[in-house]
C-alpha atoms as a PDB file:
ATOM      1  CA  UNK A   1     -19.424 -28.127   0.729  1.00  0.00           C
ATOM      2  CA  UNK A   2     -18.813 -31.789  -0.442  1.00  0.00           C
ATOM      3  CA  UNK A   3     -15.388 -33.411   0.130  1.00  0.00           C
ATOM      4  CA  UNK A   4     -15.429 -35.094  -3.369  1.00  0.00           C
ATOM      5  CA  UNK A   5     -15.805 -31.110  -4.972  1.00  0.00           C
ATOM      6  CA  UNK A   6     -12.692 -30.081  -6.323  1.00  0.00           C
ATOM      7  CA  UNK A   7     -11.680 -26.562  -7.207  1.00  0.00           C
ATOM      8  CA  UNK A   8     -10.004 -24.956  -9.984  1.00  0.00           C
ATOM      9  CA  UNK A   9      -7.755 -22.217  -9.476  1.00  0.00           C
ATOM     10  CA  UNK A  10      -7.140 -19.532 -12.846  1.00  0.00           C
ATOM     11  CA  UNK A  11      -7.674 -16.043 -13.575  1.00  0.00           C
ATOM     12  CA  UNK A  12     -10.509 -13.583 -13.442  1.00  0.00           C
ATOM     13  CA  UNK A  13     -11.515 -12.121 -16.879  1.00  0.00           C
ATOM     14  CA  UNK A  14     -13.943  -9.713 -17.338  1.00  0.00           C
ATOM     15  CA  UNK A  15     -16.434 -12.446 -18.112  1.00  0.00           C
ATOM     16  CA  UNK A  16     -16.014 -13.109 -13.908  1.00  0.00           C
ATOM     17  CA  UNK A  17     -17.553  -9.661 -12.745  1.00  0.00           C
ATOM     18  CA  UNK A  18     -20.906 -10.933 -11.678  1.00  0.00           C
ATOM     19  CA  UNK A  19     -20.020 -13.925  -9.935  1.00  0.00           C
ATOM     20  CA  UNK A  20     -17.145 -12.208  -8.519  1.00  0.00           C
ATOM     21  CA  UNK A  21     -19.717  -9.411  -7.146  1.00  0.00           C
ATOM     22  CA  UNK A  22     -22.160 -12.191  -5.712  1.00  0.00           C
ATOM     23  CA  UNK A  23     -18.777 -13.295  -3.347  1.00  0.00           C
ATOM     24  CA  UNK A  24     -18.044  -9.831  -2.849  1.00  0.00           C
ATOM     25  CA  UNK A  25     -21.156  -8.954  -1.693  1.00  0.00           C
ATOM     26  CA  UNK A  26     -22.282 -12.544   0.480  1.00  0.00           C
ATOM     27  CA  UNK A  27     -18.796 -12.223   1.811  1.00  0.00           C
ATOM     28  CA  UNK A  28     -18.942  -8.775   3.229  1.00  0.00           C
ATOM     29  CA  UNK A  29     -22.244  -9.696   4.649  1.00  0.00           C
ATOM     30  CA  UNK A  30     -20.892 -12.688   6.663  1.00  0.00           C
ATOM     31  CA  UNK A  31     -17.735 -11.307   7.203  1.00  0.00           C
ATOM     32  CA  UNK A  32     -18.198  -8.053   8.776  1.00  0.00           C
ATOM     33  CA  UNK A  33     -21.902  -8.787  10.560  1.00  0.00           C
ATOM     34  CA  UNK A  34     -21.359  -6.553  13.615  1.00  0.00           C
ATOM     35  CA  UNK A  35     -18.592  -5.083  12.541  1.00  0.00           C
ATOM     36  CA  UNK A  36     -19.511  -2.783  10.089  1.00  0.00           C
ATOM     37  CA  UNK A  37     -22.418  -0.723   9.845  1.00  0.00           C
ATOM     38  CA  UNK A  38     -25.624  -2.775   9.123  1.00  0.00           C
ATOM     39  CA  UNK A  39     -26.907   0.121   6.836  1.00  0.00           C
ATOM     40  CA  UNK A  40     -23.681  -0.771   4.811  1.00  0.00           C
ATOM     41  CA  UNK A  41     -23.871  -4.019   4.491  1.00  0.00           C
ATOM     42  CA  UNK A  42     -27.632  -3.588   3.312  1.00  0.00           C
ATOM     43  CA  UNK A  43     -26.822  -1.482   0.919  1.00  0.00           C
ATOM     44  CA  UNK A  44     -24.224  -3.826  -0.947  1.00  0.00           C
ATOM     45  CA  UNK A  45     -26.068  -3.846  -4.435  1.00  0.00           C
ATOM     46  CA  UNK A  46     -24.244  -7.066  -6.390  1.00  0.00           C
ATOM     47  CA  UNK A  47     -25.414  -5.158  -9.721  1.00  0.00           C
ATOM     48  CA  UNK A  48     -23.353  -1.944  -8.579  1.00  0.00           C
ATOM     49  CA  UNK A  49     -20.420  -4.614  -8.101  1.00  0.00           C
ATOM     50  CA  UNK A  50     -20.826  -6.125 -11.064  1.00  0.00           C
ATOM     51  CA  UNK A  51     -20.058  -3.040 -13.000  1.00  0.00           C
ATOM     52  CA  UNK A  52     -17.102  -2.401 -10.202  1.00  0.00           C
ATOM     53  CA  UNK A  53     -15.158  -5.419 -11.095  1.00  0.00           C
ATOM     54  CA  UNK A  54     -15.871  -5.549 -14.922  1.00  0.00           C
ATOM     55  CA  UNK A  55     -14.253  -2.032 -15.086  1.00  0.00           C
ATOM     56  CA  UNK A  56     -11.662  -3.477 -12.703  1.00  0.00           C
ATOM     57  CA  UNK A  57     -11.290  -7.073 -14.588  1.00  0.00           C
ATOM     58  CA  UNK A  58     -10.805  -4.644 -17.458  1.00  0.00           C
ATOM     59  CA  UNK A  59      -8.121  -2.164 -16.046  1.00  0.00           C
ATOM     60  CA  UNK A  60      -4.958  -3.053 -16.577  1.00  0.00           C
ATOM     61  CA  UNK A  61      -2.783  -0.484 -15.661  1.00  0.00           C
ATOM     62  CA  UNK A  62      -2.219  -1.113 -11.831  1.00  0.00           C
ATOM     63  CA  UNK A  63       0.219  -4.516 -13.048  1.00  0.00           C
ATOM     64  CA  UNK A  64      -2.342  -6.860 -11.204  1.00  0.00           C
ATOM     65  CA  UNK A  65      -5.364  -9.217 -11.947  1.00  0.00           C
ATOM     66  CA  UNK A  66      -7.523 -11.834  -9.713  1.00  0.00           C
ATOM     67  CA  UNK A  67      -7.668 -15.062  -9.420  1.00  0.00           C
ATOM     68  CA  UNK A  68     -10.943 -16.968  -8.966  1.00  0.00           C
ATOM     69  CA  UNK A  69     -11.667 -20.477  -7.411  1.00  0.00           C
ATOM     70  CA  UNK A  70     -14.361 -22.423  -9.178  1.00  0.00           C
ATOM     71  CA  UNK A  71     -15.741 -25.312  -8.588  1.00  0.00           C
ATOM     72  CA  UNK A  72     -19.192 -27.038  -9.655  1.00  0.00           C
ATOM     73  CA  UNK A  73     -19.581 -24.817 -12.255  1.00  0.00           C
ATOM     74  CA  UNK A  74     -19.183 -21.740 -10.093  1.00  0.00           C
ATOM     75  CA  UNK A  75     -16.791 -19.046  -8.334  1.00  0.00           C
ATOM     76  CA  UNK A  76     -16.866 -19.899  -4.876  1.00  0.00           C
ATOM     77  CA  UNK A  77     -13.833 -17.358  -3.935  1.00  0.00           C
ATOM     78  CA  UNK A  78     -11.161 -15.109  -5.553  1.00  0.00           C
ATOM     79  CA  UNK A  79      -8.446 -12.707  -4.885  1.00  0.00           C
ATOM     80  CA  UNK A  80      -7.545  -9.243  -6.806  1.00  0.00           C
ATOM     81  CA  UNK A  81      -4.095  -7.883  -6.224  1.00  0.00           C
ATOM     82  CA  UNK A  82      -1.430  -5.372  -7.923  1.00  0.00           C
ATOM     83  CA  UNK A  83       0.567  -2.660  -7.177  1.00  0.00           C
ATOM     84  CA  UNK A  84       0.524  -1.199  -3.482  1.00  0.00           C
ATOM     85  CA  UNK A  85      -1.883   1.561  -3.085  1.00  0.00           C
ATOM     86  CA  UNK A  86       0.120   3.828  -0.948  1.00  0.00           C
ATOM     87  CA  UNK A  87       3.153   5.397  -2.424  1.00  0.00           C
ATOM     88  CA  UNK A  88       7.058   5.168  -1.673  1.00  0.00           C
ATOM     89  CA  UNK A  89       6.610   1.452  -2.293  1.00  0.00           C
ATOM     90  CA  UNK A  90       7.916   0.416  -5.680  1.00  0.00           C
ATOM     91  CA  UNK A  91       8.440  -3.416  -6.133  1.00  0.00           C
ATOM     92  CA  UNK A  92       5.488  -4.164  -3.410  1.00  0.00           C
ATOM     93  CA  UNK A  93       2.394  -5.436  -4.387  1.00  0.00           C
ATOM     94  CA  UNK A  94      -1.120  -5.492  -2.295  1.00  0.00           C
ATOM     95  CA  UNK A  95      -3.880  -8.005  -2.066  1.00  0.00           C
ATOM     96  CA  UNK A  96      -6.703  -5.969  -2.518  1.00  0.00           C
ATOM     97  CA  UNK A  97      -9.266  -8.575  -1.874  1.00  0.00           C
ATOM     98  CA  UNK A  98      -9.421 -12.478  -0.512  1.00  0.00           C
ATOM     99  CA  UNK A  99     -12.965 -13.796  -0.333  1.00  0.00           C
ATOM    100  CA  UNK A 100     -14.384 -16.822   0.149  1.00  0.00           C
ATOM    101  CA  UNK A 101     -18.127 -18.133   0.341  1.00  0.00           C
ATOM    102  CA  UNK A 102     -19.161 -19.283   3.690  1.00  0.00           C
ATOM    103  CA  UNK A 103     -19.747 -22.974   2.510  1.00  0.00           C
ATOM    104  CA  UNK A 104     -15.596 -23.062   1.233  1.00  0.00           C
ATOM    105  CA  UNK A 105     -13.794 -21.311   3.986  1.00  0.00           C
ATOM    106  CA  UNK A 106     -11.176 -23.577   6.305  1.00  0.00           C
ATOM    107  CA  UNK A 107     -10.779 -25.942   3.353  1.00  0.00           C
ATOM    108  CA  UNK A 108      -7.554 -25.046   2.043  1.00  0.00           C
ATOM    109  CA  UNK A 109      -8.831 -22.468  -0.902  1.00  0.00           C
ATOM    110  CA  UNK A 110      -7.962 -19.342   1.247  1.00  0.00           C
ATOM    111  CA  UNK A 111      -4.293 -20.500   0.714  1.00  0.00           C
ATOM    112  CA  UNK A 112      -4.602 -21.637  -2.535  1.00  0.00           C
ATOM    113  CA  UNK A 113      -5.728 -18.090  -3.465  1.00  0.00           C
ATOM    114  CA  UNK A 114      -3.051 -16.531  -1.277  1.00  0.00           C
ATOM    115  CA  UNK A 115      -0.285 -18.673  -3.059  1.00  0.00           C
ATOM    116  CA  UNK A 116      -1.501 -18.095  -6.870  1.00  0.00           C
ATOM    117  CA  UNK A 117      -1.614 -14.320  -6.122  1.00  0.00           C
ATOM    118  CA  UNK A 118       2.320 -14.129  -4.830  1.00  0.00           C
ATOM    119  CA  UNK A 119       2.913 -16.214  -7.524  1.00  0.00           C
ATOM    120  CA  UNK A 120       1.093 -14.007  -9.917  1.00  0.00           C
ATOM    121  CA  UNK A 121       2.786 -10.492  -8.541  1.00  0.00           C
ATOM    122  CA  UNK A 122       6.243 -12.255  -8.574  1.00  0.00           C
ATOM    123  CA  UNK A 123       5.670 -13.044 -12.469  1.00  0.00           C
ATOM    124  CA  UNK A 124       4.746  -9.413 -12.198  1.00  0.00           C
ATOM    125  CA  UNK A 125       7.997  -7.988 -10.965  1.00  0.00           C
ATOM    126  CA  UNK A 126       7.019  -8.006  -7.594  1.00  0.00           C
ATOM    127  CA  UNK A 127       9.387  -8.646  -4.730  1.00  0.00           C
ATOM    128  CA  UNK A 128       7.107  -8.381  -1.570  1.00  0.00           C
ATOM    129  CA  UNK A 129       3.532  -8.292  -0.862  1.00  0.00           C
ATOM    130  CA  UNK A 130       1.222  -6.072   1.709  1.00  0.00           C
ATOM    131  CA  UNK A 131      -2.510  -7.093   2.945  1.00  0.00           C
ATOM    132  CA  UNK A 132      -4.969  -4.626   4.771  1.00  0.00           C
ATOM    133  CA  UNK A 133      -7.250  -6.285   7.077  1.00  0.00           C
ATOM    134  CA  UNK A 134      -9.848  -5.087   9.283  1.00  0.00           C
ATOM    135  CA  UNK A 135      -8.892  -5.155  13.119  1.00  0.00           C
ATOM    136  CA  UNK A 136     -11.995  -7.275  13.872  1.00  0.00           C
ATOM    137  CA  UNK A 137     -12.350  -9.320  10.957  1.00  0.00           C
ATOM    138  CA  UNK A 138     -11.823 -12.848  12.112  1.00  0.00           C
ATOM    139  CA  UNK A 139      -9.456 -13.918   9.482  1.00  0.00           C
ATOM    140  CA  UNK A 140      -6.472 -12.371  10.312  1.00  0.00           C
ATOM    141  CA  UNK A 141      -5.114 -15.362  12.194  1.00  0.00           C
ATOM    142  CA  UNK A 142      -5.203 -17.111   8.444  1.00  0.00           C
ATOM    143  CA  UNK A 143      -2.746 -14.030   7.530  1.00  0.00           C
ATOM    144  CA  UNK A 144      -0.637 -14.652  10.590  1.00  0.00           C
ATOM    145  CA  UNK A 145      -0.156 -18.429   9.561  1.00  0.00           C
ATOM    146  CA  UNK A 146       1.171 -17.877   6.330  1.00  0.00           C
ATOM    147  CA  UNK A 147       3.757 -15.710   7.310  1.00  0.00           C
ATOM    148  CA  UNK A 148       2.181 -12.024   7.180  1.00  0.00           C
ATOM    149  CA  UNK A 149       3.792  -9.763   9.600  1.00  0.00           C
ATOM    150  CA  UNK A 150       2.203  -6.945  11.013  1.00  0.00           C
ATOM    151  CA  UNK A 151       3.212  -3.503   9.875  1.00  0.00           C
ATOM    152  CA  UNK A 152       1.369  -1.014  11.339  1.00  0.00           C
ATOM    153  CA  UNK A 153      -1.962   0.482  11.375  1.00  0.00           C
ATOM    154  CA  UNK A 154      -5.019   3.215  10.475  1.00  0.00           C
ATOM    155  CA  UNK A 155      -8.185   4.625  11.058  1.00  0.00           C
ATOM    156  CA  UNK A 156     -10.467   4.319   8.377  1.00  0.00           C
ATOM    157  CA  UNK A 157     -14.454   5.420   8.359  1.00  0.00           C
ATOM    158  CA  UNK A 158     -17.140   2.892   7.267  1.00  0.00           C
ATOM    159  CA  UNK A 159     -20.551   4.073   7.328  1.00  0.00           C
ATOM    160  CA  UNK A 160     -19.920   6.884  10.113  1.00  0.00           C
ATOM    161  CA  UNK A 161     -17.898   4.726  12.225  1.00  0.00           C
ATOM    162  CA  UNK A 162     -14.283   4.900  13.112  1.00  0.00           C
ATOM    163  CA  UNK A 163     -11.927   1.259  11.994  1.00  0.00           C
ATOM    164  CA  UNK A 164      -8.750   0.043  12.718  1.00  0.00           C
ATOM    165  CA  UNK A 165      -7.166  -1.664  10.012  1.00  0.00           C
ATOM    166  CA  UNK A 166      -4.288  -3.609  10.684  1.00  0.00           C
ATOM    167  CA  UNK A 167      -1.491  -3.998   7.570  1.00  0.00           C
ATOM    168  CA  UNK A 168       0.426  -7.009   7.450  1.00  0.00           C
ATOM    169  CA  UNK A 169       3.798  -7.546   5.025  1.00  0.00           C
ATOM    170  CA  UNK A 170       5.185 -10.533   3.501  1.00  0.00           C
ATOM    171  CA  UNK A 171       8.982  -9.021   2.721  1.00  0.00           C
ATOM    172  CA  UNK A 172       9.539 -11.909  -0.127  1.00  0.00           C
ATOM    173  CA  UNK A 173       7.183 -13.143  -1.833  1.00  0.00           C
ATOM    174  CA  UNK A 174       9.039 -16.332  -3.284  1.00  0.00           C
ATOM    175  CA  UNK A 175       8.320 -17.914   0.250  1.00  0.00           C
ATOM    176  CA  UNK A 176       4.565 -17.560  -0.368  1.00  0.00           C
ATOM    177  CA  UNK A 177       4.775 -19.292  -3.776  1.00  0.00           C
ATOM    178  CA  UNK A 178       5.220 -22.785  -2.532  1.00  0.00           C
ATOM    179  CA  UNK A 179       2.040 -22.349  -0.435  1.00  0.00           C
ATOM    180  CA  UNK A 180      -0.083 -23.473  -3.448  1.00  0.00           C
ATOM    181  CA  UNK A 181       1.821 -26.943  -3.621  1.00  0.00           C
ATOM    182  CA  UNK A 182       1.266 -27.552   0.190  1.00  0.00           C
END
């Protein structure tokens, strides 16, 4: 990445799905090398994906959306968020997905995308926010310094193997807001 780039910050449409798949899919690759199966990862088709997050860009009955960092005429990164997955939960919303090409990571566009989101589920009717993040996946400490508080945990299986995935909580979500300014 160049230090002169600069990034744009706005929402996904529909029009986003493939680009949004190609982050997805790098992402996962880089991300979770060694942590996840290999057969997994191998199997991430960015076609498959594509038609994943047009009918997701698409849905939208969940109250949520995603946000998408472009710069130089491309997505580099986005978030997808809405209402939390597991029930008895009413006002919290979940980040479903944070990604970030390789190239873009630790330059401040991680927290951009964090921010935009709270600020997107607040708009929403949202009061506090909930993240689910692999045990092993190296960016939890980016959770951790933006306030996320861990929750508790599960067991979930990825290609035949057993992984922990650690939940963290933001309780208000009007602190997060402000991170986007920062």
């Amino acid at each position: 990445m160049t230090g002169s780039a600069t990034f744009d910050l706005r929402r996904a449409s529909p029009a986003d799905a493939s680009a949004i798949a190609h982050v997805y899919v790098n992402s996962w690759r880089s991300t979770y090398k060694g942590l996840i199966p290999g057969q997994v990862l191998a199997a991430l088709n960015e076609l498959k994906q594509t038609g994943y997050w047009w009918n997701a860009l698409c849905d939208t009955t969940r109250g949520g959306g995603a946000v998408v960092a472009e710069g130089a005429s491309q997505v580099v990164g986005f978030s997808a968020f809405g209402s939390a997955r597991e029930d008895g939960y009413s006002g919290r919303g979940e980040i479903y997905t944070l990604y970030l090409l390789d190239a873009y990571q630790r330059c401040g566009l991680g927290r951009r995308l964090l921010a935009a989101s709270a600020d997107d589920m607040v708009a929403a009717g949202f009061s506090s926010m909930c993240v689910w993040v692999l045990a092993g996946n190296p960016a939890r400490d980016f959770y951790e310094r933006f306030g996320g508080i861990e929750l508790s945990s599960r067991d979930i299986g990825v290609g035949g193997r057993r992984l922990e995935e650690i939940c963290y909580l933001w309780p208000d979500l009007r602190r997060l807001e402000a991170l986007e300014e920062h």
